[in-house]
C-alpha atoms as a PDB file:
ATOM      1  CA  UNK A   1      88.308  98.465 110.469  1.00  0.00           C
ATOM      2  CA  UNK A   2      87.931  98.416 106.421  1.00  0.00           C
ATOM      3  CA  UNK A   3      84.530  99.316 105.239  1.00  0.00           C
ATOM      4  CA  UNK A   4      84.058  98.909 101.365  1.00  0.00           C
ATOM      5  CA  UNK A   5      81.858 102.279 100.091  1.00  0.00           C
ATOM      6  CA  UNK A   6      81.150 103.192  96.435  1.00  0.00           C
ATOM      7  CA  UNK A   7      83.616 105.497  94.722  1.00  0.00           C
ATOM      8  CA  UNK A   8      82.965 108.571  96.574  1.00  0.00           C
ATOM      9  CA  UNK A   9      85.130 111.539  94.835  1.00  0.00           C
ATOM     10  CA  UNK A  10      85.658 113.580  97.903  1.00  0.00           C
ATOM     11  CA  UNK A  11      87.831 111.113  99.818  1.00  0.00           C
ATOM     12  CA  UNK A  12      91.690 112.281  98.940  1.00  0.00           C
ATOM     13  CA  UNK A  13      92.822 109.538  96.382  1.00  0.00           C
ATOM     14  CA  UNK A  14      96.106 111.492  95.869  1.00  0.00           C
ATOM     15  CA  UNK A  15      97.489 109.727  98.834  1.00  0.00           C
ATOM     16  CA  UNK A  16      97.136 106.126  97.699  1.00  0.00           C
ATOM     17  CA  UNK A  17     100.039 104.479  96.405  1.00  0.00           C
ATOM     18  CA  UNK A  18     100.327 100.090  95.591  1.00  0.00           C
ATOM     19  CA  UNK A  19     103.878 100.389  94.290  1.00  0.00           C
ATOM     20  CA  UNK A  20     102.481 100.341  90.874  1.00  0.00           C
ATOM     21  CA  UNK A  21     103.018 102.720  88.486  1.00  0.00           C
ATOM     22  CA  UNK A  22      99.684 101.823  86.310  1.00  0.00           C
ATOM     23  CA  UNK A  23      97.517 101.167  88.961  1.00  0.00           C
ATOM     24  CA  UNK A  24      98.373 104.341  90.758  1.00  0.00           C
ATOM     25  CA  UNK A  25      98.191 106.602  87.545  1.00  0.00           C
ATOM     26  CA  UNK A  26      94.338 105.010  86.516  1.00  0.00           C
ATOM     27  CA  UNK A  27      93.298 105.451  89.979  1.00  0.00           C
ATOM     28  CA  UNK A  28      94.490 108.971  90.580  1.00  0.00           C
ATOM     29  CA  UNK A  29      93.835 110.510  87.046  1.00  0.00           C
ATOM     30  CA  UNK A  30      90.706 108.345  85.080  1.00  0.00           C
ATOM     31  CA  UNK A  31      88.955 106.177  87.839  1.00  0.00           C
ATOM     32  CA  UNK A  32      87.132 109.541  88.699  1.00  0.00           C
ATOM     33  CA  UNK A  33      86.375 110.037  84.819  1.00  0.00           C
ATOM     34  CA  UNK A  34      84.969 106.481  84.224  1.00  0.00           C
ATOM     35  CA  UNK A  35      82.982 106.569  87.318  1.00  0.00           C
ATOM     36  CA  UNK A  36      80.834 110.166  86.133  1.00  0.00           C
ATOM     37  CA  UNK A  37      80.770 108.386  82.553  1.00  0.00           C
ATOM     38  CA  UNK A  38      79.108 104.648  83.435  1.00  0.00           C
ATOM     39  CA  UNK A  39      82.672 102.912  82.464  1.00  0.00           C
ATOM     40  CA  UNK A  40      83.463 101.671  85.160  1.00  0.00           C
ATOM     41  CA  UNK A  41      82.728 100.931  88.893  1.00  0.00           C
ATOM     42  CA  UNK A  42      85.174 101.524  91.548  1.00  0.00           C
ATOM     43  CA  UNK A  43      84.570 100.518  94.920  1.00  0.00           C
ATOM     44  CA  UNK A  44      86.796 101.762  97.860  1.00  0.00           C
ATOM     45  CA  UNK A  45      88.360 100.307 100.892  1.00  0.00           C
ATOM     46  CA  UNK A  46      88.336 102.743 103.774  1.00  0.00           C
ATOM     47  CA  UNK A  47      90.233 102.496 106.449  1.00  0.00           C
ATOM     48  CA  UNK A  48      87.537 103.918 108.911  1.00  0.00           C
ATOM     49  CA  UNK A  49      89.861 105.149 111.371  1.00  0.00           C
ATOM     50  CA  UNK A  50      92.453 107.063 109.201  1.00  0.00           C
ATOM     51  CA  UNK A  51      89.462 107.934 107.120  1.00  0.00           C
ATOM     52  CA  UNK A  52      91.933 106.763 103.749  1.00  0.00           C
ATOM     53  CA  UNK A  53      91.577 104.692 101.108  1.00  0.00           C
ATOM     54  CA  UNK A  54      93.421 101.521 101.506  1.00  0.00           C
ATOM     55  CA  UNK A  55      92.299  99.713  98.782  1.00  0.00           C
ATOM     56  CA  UNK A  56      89.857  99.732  95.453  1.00  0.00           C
ATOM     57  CA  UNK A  57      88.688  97.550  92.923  1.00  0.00           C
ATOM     58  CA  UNK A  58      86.737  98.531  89.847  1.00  0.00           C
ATOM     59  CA  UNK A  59      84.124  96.502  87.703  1.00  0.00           C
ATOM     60  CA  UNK A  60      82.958  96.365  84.001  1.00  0.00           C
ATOM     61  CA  UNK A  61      81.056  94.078  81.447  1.00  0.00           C
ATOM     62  CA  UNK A  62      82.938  92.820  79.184  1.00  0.00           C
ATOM     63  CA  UNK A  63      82.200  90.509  76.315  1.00  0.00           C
ATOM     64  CA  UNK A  64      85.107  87.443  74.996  1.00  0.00           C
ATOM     65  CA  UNK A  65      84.582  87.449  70.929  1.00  0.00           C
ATOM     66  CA  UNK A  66      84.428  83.936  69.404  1.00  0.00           C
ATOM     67  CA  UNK A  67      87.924  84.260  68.335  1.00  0.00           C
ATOM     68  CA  UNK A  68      89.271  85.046  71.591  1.00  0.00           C
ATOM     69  CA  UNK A  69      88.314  81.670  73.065  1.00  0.00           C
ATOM     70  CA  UNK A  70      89.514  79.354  70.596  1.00  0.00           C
ATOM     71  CA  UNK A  71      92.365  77.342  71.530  1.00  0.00           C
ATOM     72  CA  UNK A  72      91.628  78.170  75.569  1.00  0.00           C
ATOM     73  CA  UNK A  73      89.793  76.475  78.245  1.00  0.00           C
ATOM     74  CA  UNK A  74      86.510  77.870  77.685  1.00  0.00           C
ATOM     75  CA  UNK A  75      86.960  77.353  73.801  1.00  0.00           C
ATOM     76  CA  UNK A  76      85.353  73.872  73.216  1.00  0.00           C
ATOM     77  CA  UNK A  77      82.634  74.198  70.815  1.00  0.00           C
ATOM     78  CA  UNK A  78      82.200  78.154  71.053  1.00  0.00           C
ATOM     79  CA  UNK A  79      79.605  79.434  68.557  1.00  0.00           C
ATOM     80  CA  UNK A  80      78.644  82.503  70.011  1.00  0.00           C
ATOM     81  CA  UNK A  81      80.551  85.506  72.511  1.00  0.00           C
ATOM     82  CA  UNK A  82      80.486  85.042  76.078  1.00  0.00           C
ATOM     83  CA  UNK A  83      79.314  87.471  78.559  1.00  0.00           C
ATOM     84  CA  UNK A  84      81.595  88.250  81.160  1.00  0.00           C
ATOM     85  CA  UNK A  85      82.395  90.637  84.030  1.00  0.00           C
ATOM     86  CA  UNK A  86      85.743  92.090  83.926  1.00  0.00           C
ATOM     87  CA  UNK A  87      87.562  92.702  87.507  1.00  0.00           C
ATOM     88  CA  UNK A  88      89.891  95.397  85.683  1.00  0.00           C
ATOM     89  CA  UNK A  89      91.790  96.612  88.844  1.00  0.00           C
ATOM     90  CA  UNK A  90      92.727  96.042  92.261  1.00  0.00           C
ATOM     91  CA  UNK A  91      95.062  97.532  94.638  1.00  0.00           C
ATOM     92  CA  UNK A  92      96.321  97.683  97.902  1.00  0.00           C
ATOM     93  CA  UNK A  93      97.801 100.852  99.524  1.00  0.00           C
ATOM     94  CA  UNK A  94     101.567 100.255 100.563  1.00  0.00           C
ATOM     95  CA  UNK A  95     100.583 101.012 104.087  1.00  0.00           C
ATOM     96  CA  UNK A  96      97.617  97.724 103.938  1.00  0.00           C
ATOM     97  CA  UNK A  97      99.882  95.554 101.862  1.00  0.00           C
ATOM     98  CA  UNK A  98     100.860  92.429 104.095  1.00  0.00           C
ATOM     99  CA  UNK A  99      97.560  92.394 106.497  1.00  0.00           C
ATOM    100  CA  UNK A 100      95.484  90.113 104.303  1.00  0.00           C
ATOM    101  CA  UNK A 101      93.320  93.219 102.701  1.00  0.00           C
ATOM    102  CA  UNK A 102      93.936  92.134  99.219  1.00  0.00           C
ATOM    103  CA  UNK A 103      92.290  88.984  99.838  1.00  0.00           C
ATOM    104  CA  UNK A 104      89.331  90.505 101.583  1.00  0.00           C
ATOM    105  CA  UNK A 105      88.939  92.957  98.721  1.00  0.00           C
ATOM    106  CA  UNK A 106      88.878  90.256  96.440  1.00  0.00           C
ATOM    107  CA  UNK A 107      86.418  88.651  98.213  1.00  0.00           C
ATOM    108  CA  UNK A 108      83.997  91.531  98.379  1.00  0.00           C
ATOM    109  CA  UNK A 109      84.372  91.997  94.942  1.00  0.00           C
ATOM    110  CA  UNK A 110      83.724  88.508  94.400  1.00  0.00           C
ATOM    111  CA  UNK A 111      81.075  88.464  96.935  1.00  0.00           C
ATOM    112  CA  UNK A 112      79.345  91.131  95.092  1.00  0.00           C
ATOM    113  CA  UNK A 113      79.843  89.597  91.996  1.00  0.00           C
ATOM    114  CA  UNK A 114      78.015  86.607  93.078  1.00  0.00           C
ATOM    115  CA  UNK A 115      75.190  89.089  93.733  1.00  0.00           C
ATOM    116  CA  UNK A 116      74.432  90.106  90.752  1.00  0.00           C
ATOM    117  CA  UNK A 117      74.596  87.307  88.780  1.00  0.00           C
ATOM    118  CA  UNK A 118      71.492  86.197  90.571  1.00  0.00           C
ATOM    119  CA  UNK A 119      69.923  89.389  87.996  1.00  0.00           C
ATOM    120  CA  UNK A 120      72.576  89.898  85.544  1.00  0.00           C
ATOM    121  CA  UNK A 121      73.589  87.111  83.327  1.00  0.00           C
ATOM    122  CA  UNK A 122      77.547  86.511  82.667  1.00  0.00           C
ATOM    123  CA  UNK A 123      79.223  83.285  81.873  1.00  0.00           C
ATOM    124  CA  UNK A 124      82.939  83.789  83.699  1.00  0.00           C
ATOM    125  CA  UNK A 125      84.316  86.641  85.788  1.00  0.00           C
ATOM    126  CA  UNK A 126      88.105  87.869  83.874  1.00  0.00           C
ATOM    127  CA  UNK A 127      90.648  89.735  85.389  1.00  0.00           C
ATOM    128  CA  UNK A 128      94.013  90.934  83.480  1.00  0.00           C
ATOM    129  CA  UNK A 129      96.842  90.326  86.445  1.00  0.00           C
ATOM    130  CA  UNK A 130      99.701  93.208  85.713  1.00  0.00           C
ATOM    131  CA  UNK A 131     102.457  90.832  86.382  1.00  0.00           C
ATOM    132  CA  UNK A 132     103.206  87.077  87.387  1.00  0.00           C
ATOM    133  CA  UNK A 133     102.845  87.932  91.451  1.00  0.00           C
ATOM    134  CA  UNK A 134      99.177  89.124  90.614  1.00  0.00           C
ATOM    135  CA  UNK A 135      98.656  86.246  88.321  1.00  0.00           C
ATOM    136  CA  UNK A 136      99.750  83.810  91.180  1.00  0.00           C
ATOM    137  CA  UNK A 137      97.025  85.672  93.697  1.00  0.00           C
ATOM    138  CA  UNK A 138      94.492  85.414  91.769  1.00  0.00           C
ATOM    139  CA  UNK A 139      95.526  81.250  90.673  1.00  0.00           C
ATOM    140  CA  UNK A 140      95.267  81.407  94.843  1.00  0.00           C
ATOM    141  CA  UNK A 141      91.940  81.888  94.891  1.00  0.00           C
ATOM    142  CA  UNK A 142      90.383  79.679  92.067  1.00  0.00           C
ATOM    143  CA  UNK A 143      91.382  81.469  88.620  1.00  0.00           C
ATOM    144  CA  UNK A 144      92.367  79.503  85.665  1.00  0.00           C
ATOM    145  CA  UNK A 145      94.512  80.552  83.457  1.00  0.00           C
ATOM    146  CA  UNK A 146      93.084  81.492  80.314  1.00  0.00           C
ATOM    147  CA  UNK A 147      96.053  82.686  77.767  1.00  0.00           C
ATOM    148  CA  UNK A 148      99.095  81.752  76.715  1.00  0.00           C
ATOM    149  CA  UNK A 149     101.200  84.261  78.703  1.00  0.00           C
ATOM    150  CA  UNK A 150      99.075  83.646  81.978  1.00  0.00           C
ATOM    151  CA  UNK A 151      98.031  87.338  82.807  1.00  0.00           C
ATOM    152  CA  UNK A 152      94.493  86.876  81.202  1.00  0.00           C
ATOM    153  CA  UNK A 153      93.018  84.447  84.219  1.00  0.00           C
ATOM    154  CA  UNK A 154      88.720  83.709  84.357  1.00  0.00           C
ATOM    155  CA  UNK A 155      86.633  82.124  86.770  1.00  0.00           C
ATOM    156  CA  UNK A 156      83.353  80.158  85.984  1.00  0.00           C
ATOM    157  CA  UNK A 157      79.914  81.839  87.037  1.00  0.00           C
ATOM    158  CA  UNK A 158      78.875  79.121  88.187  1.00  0.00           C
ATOM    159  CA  UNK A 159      82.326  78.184  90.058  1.00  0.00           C
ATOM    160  CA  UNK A 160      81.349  81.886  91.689  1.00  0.00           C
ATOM    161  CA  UNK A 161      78.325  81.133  93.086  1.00  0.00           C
ATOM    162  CA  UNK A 162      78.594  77.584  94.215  1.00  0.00           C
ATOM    163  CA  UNK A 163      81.726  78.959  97.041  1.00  0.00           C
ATOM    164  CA  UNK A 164      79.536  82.042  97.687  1.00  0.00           C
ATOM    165  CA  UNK A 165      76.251  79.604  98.585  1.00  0.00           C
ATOM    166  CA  UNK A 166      78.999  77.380 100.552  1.00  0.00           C
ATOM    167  CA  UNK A 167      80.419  79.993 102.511  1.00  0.00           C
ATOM    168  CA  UNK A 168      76.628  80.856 103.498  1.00  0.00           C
ATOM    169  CA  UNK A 169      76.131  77.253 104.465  1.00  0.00           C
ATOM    170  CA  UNK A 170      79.229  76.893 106.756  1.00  0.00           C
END
């Protein structure tokens, strides 16, 4: 069973690999160092039987400058920034990858995302996908493209909540 936990620096996150050079680097070496200095927010996957990390995903605010959005789908008639909530990583461990746990982190993250914007005001949640086969994960579950080269995707607030208050409903 996968239980999502804040970043907790005394489980072993030397072990976790996704097959991605980046990815693993940050998370070994700086998500420890952003956590202690308010940068970011990393949230584990545990696998509570191994007692391992199988996946993460780590949260900022983020702000889109005026000159940012023109010429994109949240461009028309921008005349001021827009708040946002950046989803600036997510892995899987090599082990999880396969089983459906990227989704479910995504949807936690999501989930908790949702959450806060009941107290926390942000127009669009961004992520950054590393490469096309991220970009097309994300596209899977309702992002939008939002540049030209398709790795900077967003999803409407709003968009958030309204399949967060369905999936309550059903």
């Amino acid at each position: 069973m996968i239980i999502f936990m804040p970043f907790e620096p005394l489980l072993d996150r030397s072990v976790f690999t996704c097959g991605k050079a980046s990815l693993d680097d940050w998370f070994h070496h700086y998500s420890g160092q952003q956590e202690k200095r308010s940068t970011a927010r990393t949230t584990f996957g545990v696998d509570e039987k191994e007692a391992r990390i199988a996946s993460f995903f780590s949260l900022v605010t983020y702000r889109l400058e005026v000159d940012q959005l023109v010429g994109t789908p949240l461009g028309a008639r921008v005349r001021y920034p827009m708040s946002a909530m950046l989803l600036a990583r997510l892995a899987v461990d090599q082990q999880y990858q396969g089983t459906g746990l990227g989704g479910l982190t995504l949807a936690h993250a999501l989930g908790r995302l949702a959450e806060a914007s009941v107290d926390i005001g942000f127009e669009v949640v961004l992520v950054d996908a590393i490469d096309d086969e991220a970009a097309g994960f994300y596209r899977r579950y309702g992002f939008q493209t939002l540049s030209d080269d398709g790795a900077r995707l967003f999803m409407r607030t709003d968009d958030l909540r309204a399949t967060f208050a369905e999936g309550e409903t059903s």
